[in-house]
N, C-alpha and C. Protein backbone atom coordinates (compact mmCIF):
# COMPACT_ATOMS: atom_id res chain seq x y z
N UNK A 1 194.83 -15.62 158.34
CA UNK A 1 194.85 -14.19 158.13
C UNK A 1 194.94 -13.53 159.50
N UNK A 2 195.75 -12.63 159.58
CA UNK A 2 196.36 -12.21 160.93
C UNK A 2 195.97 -10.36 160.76
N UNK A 3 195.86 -10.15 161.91
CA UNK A 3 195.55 -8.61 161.85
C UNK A 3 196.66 -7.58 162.34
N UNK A 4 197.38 -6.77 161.59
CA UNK A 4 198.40 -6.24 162.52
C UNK A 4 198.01 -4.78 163.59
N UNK A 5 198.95 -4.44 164.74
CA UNK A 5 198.49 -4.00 165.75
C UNK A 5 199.65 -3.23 165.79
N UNK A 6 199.55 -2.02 165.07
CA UNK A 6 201.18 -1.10 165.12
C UNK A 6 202.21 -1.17 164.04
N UNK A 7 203.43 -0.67 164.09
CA UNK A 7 204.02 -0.83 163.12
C UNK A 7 204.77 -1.45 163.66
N UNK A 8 205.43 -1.11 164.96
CA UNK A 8 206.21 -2.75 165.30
C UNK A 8 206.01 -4.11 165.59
N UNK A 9 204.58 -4.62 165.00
CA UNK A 9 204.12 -5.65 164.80
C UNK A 9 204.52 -5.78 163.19
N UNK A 10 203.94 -4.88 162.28
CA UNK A 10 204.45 -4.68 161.10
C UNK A 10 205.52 -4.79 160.87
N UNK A 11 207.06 -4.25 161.39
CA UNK A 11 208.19 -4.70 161.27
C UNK A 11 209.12 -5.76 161.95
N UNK A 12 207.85 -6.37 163.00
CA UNK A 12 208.62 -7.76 163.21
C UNK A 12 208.79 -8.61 162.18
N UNK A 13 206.75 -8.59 161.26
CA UNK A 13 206.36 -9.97 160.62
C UNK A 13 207.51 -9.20 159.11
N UNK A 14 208.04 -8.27 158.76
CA UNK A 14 208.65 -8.13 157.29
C UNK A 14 209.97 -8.22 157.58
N UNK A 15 210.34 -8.41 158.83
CA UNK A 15 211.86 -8.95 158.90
C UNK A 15 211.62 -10.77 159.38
N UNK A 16 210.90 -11.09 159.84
CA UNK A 16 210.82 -12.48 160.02
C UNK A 16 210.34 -13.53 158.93
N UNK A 17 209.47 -12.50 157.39
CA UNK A 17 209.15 -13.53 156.77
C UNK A 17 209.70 -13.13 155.69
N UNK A 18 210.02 -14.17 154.17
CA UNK A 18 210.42 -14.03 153.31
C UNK A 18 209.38 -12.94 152.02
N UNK A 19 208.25 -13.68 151.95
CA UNK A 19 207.25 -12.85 151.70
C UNK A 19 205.91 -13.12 152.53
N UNK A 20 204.85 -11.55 152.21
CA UNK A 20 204.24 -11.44 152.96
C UNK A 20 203.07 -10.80 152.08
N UNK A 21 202.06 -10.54 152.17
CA UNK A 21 200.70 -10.01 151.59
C UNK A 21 200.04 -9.22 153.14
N UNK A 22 199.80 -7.94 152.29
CA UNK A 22 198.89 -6.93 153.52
C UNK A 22 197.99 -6.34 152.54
N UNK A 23 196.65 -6.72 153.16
CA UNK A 23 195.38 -5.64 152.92
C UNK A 23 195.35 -4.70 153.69
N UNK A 24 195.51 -3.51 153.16
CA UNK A 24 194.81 -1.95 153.71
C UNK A 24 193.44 -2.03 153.76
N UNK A 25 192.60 -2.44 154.63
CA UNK A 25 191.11 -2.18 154.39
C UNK A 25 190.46 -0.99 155.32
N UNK A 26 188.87 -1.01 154.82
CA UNK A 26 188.40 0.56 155.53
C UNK A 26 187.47 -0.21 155.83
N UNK A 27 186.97 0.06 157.01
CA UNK A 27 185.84 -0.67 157.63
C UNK A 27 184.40 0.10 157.24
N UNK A 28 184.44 1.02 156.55
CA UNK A 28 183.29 1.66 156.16
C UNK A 28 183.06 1.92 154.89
N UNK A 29 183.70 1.17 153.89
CA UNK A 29 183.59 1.37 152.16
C UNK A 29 183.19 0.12 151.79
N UNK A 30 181.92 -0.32 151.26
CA UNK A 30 181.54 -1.18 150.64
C UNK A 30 182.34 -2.03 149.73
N UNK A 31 183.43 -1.18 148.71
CA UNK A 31 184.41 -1.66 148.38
C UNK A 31 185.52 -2.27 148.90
N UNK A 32 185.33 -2.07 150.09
CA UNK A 32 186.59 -2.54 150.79
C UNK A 32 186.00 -3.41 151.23
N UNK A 33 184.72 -3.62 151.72
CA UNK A 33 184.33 -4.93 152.24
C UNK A 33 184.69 -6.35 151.39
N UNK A 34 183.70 -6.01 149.97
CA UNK A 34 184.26 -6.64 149.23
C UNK A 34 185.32 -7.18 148.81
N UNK A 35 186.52 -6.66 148.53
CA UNK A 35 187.42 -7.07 148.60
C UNK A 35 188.09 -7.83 149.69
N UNK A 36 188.06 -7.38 150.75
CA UNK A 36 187.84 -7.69 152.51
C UNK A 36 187.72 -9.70 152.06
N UNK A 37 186.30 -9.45 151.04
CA UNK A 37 185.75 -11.22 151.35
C UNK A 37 186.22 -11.70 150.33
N UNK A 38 187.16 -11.43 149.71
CA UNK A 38 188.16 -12.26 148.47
C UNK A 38 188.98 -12.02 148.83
N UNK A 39 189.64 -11.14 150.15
CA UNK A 39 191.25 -11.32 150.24
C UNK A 39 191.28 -12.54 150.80
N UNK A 40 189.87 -12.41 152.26
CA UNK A 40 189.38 -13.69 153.22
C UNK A 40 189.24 -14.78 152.56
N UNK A 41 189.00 -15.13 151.44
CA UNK A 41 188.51 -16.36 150.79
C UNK A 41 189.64 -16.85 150.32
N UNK A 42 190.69 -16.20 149.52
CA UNK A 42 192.35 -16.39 149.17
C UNK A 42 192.90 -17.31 150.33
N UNK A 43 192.65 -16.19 151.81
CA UNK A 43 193.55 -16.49 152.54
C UNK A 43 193.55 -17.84 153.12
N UNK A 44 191.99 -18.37 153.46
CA UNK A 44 192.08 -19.67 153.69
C UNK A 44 192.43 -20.87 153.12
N UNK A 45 192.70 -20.45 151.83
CA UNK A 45 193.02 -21.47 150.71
C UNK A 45 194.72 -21.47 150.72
N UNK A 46 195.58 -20.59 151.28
CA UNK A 46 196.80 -20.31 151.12
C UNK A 46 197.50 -20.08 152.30
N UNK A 47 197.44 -20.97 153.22
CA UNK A 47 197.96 -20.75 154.78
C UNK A 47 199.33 -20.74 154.66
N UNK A 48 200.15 -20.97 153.40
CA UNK A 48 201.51 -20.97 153.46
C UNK A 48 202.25 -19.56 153.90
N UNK A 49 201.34 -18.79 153.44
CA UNK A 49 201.87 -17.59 152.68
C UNK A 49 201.60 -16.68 154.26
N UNK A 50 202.60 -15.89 154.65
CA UNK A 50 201.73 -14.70 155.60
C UNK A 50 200.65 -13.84 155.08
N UNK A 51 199.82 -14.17 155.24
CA UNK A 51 198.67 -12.83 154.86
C UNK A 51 198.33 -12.04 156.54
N UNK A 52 198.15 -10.60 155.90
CA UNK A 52 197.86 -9.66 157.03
C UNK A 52 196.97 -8.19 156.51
N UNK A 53 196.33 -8.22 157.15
CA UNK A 53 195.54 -6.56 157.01
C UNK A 53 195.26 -5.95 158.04
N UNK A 54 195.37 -4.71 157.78
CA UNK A 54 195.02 -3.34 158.75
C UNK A 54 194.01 -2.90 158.29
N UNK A 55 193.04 -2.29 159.68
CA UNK A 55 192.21 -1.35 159.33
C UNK A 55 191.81 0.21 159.43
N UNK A 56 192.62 0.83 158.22
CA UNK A 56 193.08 2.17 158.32
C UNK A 56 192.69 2.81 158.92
N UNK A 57 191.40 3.06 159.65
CA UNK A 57 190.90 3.99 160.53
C UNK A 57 191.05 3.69 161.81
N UNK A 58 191.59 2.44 162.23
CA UNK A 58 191.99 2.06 163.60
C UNK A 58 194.11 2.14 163.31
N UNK A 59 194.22 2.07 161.98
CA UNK A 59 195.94 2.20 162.35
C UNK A 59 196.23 2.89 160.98
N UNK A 60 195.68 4.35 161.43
CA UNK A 60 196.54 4.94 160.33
C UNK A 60 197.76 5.61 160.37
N UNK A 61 198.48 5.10 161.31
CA UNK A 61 200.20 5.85 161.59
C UNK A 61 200.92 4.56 160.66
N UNK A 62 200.30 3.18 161.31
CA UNK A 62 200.83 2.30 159.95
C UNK A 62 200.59 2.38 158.31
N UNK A 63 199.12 2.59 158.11
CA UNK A 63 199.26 2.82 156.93
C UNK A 63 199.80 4.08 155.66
N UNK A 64 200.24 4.81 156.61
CA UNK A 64 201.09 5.98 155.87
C UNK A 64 202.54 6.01 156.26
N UNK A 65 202.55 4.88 157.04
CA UNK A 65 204.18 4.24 157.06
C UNK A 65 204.35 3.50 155.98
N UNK A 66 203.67 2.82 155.83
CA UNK A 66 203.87 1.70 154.55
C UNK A 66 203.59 2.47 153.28
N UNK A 67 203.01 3.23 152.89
CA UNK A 67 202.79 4.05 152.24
C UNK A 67 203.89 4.93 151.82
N UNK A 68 204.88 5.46 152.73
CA UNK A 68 205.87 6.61 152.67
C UNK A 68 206.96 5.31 152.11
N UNK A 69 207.09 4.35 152.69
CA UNK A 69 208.18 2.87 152.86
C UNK A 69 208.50 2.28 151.29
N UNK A 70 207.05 1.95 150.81
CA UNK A 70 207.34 1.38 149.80
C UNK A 70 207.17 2.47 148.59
N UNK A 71 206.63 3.99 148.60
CA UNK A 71 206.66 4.75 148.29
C UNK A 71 205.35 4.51 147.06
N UNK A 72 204.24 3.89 147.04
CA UNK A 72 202.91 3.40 146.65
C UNK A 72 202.01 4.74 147.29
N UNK A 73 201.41 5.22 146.40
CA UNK A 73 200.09 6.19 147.22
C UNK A 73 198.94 5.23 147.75
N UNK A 74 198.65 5.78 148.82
CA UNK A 74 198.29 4.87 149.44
C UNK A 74 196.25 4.84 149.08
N UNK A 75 195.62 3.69 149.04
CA UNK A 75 194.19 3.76 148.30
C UNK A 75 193.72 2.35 149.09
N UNK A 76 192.62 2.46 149.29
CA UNK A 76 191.56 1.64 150.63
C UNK A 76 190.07 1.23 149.64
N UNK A 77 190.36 -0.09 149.59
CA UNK A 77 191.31 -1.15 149.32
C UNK A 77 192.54 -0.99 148.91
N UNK A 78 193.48 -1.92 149.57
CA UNK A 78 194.47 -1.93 148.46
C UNK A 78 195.37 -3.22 149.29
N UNK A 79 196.07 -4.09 148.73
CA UNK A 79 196.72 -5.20 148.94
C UNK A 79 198.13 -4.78 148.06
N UNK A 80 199.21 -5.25 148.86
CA UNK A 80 200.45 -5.22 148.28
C UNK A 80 200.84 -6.46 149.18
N UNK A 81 201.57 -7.03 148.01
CA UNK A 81 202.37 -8.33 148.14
C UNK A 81 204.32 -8.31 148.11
N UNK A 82 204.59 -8.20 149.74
CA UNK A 82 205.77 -7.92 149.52
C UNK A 82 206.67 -9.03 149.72
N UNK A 83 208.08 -8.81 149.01
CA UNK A 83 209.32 -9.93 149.09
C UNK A 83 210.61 -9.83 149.49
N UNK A 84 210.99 -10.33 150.50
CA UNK A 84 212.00 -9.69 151.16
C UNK A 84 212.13 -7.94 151.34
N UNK A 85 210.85 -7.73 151.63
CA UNK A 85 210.61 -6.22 152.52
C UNK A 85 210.35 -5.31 151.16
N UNK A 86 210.49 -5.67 149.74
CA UNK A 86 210.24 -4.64 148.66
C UNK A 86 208.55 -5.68 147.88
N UNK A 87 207.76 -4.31 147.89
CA UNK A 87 206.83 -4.45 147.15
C UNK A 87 206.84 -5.18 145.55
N UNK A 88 206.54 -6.44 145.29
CA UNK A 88 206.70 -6.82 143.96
C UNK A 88 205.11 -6.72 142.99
N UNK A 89 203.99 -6.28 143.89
CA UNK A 89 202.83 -6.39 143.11
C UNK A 89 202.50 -5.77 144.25
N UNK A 90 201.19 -5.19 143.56
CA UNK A 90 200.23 -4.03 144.41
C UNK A 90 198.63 -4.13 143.35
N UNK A 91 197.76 -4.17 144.11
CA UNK A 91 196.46 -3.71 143.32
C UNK A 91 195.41 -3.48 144.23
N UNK A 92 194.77 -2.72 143.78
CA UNK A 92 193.72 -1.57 144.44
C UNK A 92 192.13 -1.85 144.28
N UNK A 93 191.19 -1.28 144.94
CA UNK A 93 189.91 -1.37 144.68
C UNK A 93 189.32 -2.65 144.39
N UNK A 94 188.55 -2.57 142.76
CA UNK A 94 187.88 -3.81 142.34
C UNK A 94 188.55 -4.73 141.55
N UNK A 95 189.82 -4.80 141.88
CA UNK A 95 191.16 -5.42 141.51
C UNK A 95 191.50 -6.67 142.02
N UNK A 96 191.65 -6.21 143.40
CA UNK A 96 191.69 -7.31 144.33
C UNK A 96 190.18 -8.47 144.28
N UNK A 97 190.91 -9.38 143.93
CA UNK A 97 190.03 -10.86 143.62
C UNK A 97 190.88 -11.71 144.08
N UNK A 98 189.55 -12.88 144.36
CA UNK A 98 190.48 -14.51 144.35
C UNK A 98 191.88 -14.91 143.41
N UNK A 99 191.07 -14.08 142.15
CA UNK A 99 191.73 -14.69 141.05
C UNK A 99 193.25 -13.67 141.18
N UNK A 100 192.68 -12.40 140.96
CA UNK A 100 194.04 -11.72 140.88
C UNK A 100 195.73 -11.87 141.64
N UNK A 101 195.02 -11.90 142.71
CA UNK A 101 195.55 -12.42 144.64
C UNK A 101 196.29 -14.02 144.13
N UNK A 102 195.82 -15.01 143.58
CA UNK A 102 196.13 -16.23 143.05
C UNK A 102 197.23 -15.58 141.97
N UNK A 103 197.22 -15.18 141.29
CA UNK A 103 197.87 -14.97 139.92
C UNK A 103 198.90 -14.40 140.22
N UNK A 104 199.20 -13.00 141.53
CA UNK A 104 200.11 -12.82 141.80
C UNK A 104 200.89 -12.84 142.38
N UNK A 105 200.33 -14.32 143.27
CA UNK A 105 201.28 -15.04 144.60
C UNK A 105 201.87 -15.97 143.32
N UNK A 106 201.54 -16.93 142.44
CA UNK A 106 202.12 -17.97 141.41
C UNK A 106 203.11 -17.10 140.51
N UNK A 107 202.84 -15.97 140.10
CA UNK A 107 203.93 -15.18 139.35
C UNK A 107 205.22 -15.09 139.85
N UNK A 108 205.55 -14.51 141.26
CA UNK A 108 206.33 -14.47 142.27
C UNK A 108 206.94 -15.17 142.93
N UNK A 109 206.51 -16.18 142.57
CA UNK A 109 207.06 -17.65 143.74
C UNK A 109 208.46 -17.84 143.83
């Protein structure tokens, strides 16, 4: 799990990978923590996959880029799983789980 640092870090890793998974997290919402430790728990189990998150209050010029981009309102938590640069799954809040995160990397494959 990799942390991005800008948006042209952001648009290196969505032109260099096929698909990719980004958590929007908030470093100050309990909910987001949570989720935070099931995106973390996914991610170690799934090193294939790029996983990446921002933390909106340290990069919010990215997260209302990605936001305007894939045209998703944007909500903290929130994970979107993109494929060749278009969003194919998105889920928010108490959504984001092991399980969910699992279910919609295998749907997509």
């Amino acid at each position: 799990m990799k942390r991005f640092n800008g948006n042209e870090d952001f648009e290196q890793v969505m032109q260099a990978s096929e698909q990719v998974m980004v958590l929007k997290h908030s470093s100050t919402c309990p909910i987001s923590q949570a989720a935070y430790e099931e995106y973390e728990s996914f991610a170690e189990e799934h090193d294939s996959l790029p996983i990446y998150y921002l933390v909106v209050q340290e990069e919010r010029p990215l997260s209302n880029q990605i936001a305007e981009k894939v045209n998703i309102k944007h909500e903290s938590p929130q994970v979107l799983l993109f494929k060749n640069g278009e969003v194919i799954w998105h889920a928010s809040h108490w959504k984001i789980t092991y399980e969910s995160l699992t279910n919609a990397v295998n749907e997509h494959k």
